[in-house]
PDB file of N, CA and C in Angstrom:
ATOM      1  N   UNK A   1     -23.749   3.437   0.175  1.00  0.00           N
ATOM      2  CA  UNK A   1     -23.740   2.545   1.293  1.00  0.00           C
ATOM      3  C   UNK A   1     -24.495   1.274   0.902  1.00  0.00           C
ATOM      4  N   UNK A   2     -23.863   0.200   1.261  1.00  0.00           N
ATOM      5  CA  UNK A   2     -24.695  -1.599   0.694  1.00  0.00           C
ATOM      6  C   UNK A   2     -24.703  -2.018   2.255  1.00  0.00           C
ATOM      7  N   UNK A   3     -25.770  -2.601   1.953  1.00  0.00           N
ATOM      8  CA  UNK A   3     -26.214  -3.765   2.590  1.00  0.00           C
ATOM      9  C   UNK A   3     -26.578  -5.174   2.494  1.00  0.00           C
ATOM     10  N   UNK A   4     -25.685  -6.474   3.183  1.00  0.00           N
ATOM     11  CA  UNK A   4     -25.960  -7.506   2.881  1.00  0.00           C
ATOM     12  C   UNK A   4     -26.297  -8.459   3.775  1.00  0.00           C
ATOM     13  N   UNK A   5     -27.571  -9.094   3.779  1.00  0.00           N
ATOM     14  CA  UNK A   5     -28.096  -9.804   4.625  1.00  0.00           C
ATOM     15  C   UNK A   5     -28.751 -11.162   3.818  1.00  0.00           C
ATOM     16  N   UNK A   6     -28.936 -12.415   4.735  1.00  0.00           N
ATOM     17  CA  UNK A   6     -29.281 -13.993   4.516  1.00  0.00           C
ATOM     18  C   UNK A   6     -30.585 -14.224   4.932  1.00  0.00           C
ATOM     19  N   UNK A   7     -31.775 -13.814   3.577  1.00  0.00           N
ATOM     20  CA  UNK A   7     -32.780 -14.483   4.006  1.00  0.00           C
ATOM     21  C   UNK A   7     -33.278 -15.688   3.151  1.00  0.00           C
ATOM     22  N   UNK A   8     -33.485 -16.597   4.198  1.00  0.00           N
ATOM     23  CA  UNK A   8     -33.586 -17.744   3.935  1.00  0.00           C
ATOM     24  C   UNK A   8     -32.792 -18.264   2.996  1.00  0.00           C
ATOM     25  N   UNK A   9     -31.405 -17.972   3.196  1.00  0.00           N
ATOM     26  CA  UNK A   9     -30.680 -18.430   2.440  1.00  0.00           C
ATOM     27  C   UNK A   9     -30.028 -17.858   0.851  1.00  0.00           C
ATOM     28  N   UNK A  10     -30.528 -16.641   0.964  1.00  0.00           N
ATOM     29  CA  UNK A  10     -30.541 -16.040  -0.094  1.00  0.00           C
ATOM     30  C   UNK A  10     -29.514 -14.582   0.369  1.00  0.00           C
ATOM     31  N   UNK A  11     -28.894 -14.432  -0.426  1.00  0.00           N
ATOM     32  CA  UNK A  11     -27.989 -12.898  -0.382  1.00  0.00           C
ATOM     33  C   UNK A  11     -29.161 -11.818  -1.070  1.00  0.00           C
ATOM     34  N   UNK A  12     -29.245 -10.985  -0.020  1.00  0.00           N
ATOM     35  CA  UNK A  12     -30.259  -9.749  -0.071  1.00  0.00           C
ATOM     36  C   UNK A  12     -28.818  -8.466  -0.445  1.00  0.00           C
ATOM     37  N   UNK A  13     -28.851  -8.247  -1.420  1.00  0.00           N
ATOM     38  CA  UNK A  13     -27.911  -6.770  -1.098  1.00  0.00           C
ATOM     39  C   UNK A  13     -29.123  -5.258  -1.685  1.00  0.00           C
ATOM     40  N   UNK A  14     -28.718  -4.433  -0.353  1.00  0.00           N
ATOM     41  CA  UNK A  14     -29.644  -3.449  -0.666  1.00  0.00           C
ATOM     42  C   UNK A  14     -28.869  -1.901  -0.458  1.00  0.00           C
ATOM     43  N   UNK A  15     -28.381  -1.215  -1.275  1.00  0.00           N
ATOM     44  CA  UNK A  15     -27.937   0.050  -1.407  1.00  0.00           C
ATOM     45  C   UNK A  15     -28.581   1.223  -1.727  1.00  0.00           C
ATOM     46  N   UNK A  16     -28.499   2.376  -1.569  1.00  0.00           N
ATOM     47  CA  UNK A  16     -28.819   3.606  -1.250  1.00  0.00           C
ATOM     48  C   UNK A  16     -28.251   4.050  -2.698  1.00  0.00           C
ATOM     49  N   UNK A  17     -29.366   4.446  -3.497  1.00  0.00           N
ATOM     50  CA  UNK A  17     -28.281   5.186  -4.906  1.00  0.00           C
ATOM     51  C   UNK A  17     -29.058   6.361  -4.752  1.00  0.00           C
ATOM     52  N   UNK A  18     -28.852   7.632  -4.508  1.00  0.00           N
ATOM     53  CA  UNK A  18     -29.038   9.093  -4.575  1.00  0.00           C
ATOM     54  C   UNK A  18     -30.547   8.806  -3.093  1.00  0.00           C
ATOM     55  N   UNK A  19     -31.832   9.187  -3.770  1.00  0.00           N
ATOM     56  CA  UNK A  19     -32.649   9.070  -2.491  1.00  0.00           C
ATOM     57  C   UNK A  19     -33.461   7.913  -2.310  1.00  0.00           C
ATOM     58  N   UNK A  20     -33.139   7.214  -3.167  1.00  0.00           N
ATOM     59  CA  UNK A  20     -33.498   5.520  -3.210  1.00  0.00           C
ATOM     60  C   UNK A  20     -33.090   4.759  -2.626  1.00  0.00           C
ATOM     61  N   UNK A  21     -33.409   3.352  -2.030  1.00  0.00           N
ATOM     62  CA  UNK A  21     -32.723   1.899  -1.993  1.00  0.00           C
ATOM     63  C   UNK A  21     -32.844   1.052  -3.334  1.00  0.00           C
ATOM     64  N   UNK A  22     -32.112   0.315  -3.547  1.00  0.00           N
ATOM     65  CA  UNK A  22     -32.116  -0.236  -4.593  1.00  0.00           C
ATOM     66  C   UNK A  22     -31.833  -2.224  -3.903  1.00  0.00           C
ATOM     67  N   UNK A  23     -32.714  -2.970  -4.267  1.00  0.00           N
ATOM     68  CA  UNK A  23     -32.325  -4.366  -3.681  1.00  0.00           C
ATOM     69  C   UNK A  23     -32.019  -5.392  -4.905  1.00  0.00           C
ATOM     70  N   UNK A  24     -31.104  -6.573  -4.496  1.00  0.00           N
ATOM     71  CA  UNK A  24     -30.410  -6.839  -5.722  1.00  0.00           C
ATOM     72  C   UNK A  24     -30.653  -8.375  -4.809  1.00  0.00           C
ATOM     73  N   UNK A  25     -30.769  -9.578  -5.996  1.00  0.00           N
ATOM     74  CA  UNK A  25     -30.192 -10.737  -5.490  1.00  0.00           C
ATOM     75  C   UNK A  25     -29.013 -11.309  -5.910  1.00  0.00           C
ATOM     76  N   UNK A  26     -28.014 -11.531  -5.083  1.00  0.00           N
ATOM     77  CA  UNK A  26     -26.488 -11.885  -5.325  1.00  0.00           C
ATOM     78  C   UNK A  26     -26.558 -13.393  -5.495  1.00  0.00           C
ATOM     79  N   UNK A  27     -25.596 -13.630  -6.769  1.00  0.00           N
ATOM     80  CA  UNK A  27     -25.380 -14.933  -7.195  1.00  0.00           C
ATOM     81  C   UNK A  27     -24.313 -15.169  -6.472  1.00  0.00           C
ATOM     82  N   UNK A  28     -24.173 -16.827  -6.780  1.00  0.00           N
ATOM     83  CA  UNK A  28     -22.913 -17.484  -6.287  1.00  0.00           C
ATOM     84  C   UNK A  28     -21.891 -17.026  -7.140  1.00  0.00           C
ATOM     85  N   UNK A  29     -21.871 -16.443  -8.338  1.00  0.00           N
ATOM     86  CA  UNK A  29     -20.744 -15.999  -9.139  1.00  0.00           C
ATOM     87  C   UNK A  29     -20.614 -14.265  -8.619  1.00  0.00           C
ATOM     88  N   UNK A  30     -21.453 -13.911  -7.787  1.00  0.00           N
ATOM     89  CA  UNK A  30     -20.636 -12.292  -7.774  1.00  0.00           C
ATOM     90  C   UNK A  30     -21.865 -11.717  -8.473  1.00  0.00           C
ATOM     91  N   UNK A  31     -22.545 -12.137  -9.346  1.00  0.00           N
ATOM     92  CA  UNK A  31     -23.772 -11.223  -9.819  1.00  0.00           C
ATOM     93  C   UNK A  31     -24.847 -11.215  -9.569  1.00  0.00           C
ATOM     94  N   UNK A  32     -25.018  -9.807  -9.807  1.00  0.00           N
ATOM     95  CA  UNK A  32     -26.748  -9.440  -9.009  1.00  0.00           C
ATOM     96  C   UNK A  32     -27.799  -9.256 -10.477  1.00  0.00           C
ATOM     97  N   UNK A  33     -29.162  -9.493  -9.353  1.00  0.00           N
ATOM     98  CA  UNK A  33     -30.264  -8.872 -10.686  1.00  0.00           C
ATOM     99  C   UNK A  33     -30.926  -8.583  -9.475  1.00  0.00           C
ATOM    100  N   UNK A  34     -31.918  -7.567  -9.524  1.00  0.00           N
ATOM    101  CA  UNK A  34     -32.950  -6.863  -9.246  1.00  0.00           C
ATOM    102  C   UNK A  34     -33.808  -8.040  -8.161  1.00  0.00           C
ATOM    103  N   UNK A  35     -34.011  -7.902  -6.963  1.00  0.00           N
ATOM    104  CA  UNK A  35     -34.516  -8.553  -6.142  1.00  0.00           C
ATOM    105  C   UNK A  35     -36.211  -8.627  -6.327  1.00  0.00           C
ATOM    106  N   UNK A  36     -36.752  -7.977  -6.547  1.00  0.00           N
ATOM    107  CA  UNK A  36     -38.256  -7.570  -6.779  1.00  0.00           C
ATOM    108  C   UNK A  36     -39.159  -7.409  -5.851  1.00  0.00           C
ATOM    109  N   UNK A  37     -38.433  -6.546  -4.891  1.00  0.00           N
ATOM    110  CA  UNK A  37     -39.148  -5.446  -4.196  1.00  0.00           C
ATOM    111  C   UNK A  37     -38.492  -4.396  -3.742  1.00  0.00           C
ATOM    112  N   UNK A  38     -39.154  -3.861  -2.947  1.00  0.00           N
ATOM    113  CA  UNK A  38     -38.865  -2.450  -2.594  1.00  0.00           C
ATOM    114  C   UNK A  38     -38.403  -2.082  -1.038  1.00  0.00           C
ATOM    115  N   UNK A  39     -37.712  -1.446  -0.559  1.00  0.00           N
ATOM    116  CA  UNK A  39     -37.607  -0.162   0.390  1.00  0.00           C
ATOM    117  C   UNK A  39     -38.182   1.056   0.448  1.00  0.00           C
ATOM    118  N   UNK A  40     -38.774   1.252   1.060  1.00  0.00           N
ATOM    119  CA  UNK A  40     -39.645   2.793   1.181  1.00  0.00           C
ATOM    120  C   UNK A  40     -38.453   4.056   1.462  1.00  0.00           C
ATOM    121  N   UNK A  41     -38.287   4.793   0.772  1.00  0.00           N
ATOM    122  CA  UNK A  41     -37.122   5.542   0.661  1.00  0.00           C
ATOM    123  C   UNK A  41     -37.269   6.335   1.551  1.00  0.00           C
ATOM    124  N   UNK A  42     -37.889   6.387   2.837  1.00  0.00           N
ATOM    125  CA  UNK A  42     -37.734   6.998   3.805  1.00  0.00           C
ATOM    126  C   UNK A  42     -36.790   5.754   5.139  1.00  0.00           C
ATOM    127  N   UNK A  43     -36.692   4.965   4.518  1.00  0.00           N
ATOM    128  CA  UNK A  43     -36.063   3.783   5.612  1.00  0.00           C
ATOM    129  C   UNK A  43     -34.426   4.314   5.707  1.00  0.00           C
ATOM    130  N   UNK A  44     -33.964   5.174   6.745  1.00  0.00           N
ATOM    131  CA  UNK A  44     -32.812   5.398   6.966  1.00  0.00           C
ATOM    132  C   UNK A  44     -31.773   4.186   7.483  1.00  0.00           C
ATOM    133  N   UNK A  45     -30.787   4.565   7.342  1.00  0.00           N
ATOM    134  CA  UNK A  45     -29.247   3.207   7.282  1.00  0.00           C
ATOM    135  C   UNK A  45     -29.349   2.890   8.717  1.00  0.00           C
ATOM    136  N   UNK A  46     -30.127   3.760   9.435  1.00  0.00           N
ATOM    137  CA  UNK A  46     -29.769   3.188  11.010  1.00  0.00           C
ATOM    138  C   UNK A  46     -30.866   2.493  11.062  1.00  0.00           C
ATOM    139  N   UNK A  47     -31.899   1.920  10.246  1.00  0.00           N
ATOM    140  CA  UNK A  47     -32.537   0.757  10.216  1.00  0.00           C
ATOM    141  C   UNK A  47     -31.942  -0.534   9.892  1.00  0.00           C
ATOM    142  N   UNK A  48     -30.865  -0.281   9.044  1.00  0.00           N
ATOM    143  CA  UNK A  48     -30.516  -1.319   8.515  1.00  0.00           C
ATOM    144  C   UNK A  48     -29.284  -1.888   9.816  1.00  0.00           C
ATOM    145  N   UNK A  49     -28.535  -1.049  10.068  1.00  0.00           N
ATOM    146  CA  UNK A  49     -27.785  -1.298  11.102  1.00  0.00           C
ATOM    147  C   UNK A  49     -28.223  -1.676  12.406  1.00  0.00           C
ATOM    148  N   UNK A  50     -29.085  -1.757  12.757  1.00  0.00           N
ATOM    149  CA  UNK A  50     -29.854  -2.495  13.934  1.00  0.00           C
ATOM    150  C   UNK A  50     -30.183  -3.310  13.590  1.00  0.00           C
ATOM    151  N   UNK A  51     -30.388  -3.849  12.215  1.00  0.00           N
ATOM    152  CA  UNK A  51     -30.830  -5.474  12.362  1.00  0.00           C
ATOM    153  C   UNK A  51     -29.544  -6.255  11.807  1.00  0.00           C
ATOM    154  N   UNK A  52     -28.635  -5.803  11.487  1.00  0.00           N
ATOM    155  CA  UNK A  52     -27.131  -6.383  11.852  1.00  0.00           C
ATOM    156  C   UNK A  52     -26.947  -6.972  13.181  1.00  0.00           C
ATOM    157  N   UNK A  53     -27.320  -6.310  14.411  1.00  0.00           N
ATOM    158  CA  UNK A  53     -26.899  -6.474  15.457  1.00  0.00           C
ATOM    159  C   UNK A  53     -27.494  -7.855  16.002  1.00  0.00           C
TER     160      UNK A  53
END
């Protein structure tokens, strides 16, 4: 499951790989590198989906 959100202008993508999040910063070409921080791997997807709303 990914997640993509605009902070400050920036593409945040943050996915779930086994019991992790993993956060990435998305380029204007389609590629990511490693955002440099973290999710506390207890932060379930229905966190993330409420701040969609």
């Amino acid at each position: 499951m990914r997640y993509r959100f605009n902070a400050f202008g920036r593409i945040i993508a943050v996915e779930r790989v086994d019991d992790a999040w993993d956060t990435y910063l998305m380029g204007n070409e389609g590629k990511r590198r490693p955002a440099g921080f973290a999710v506390p791997s207890d932060v379930t997807h229905c966190r993330f989906e409420l701040s969609h709303a």
